[in-house]
C-alpha atoms as a PDB file:
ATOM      1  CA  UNK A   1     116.612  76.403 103.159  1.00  0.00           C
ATOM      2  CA  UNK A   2     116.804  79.801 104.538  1.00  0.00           C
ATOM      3  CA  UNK A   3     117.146  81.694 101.311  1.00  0.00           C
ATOM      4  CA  UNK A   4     113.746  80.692 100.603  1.00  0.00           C
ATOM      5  CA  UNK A   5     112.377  81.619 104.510  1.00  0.00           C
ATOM      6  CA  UNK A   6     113.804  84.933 104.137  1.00  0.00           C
ATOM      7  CA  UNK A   7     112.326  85.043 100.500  1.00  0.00           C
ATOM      8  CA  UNK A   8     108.424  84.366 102.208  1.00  0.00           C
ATOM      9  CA  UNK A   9     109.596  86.624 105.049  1.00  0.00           C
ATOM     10  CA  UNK A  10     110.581  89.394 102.965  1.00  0.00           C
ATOM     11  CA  UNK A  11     107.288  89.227 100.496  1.00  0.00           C
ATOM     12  CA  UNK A  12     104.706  89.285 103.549  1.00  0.00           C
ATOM     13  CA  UNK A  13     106.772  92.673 105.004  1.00  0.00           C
ATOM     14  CA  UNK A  14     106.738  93.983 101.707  1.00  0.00           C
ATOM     15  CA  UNK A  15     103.602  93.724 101.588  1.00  0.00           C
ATOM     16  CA  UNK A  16     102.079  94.796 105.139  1.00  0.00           C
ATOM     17  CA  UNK A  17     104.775  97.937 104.687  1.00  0.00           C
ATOM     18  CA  UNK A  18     103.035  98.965 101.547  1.00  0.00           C
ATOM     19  CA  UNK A  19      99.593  99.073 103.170  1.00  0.00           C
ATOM     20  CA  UNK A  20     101.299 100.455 106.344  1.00  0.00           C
ATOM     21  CA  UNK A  21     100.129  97.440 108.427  1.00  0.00           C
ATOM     22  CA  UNK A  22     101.603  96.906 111.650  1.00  0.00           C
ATOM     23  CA  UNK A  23     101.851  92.867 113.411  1.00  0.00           C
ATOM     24  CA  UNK A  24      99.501  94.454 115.943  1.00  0.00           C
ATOM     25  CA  UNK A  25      97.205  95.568 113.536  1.00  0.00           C
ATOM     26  CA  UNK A  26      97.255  91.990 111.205  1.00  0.00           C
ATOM     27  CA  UNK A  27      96.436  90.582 114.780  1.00  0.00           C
ATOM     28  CA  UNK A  28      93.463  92.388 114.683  1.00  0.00           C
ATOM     29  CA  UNK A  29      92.760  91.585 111.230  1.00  0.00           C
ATOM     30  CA  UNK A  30      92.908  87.752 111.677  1.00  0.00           C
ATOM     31  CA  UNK A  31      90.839  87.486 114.767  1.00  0.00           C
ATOM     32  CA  UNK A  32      87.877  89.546 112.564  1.00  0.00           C
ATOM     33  CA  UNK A  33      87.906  86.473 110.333  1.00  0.00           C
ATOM     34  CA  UNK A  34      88.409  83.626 113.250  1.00  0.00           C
ATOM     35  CA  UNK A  35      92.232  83.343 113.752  1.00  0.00           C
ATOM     36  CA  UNK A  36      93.771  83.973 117.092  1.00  0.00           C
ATOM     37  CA  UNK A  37      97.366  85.091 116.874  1.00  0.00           C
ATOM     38  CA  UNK A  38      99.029  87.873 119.063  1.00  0.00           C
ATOM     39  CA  UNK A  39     101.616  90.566 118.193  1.00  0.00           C
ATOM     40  CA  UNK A  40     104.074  88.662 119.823  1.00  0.00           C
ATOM     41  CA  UNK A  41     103.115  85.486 118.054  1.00  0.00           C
ATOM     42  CA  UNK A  42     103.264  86.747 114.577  1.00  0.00           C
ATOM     43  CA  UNK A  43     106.793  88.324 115.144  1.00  0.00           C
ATOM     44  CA  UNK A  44     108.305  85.522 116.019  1.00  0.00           C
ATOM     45  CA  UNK A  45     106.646  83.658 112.830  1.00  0.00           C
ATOM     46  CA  UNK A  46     107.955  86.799 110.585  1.00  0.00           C
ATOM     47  CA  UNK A  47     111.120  87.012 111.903  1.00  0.00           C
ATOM     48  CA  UNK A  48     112.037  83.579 111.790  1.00  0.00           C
ATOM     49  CA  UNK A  49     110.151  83.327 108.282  1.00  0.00           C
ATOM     50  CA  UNK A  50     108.946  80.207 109.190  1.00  0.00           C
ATOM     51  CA  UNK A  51     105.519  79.643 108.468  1.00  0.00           C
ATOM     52  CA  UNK A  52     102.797  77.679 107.155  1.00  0.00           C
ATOM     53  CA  UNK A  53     101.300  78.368 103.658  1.00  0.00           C
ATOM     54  CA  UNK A  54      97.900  78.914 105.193  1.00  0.00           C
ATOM     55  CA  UNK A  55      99.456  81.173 107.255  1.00  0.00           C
ATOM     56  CA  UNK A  56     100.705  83.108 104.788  1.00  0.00           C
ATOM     57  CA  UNK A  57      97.346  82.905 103.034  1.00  0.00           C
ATOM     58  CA  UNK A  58      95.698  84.143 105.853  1.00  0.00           C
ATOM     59  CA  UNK A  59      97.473  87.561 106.207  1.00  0.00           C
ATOM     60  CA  UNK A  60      97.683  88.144 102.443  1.00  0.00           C
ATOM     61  CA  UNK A  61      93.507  87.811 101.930  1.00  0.00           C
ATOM     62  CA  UNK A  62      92.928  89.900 105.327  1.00  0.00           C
ATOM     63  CA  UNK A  63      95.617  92.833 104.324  1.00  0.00           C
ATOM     64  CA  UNK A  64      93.680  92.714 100.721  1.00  0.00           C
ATOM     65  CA  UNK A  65      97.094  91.646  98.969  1.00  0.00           C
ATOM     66  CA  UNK A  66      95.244  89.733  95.643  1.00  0.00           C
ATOM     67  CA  UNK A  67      98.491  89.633  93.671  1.00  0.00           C
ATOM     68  CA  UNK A  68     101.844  89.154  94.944  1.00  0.00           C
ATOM     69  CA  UNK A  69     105.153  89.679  92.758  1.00  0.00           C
ATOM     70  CA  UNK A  70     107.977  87.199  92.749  1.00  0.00           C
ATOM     71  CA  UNK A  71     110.798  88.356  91.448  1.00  0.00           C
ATOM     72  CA  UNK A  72     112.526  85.500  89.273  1.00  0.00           C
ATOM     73  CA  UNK A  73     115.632  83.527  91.022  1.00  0.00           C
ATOM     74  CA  UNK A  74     119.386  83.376  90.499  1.00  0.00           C
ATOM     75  CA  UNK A  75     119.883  80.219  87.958  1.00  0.00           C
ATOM     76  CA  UNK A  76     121.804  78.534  90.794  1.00  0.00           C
ATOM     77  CA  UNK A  77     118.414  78.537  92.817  1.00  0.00           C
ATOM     78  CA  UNK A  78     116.280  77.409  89.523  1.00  0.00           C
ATOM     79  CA  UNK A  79     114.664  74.057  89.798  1.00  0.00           C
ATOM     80  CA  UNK A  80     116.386  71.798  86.893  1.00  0.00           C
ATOM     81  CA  UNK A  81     114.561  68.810  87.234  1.00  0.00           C
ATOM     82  CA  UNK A  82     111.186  70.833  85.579  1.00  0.00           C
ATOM     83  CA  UNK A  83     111.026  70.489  81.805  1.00  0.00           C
ATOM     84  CA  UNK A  84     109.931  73.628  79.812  1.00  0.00           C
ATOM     85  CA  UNK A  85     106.263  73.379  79.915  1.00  0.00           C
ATOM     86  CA  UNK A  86     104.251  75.831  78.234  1.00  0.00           C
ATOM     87  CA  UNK A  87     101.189  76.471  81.145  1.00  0.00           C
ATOM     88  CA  UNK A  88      98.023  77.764  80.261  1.00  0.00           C
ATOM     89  CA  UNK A  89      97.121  80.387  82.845  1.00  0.00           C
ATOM     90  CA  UNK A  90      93.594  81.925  83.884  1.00  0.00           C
ATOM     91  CA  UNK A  91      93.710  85.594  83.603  1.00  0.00           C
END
């Protein structure tokens, strides 16, 4: 299980290091749009890599972050029990 918390952790770094986005300043961020987290409070939640999807959400739509690349897993870490299934994706 913590293969995939550092996997989360690692892509919301990435991605606040790119836009050279501090924890204090994505604290500022998400009280503009309503939601109250400290410094201290999203460091632990980054550094553990433990947190929720909306979370996650959050931080991505208020760093600007539309498009997020995930880079494709060892075989071992695949999921077998999903057929092949051709998926028609919006563009």
């Amino acid at each position: 299980m913590s293969d995939w918390n550092d996997k989360v952790k690692r892509l919301l770094k990435s991605e606040l290091v790119r836009r050279g986005i501090s924890n204090s300043d994505l604290a500022n961020m998400l009280e503009q749009i309503g939601i109250e987290e400290t410094k201290s409070s999203i460091d632990s939640k980054i550094s553990r890599g433990t947190f929720s999807a909306s979370f996650f959400l959050q931080c991505l739509t208020v760093i600007g972050c539309e498009k997020i690349e995930i880079e494709e897993y060892e075989n071992q870490l695949s999921i077998a029990a999903e057929p092949q299934v051709d998926y028609n994706l919006k563009k």
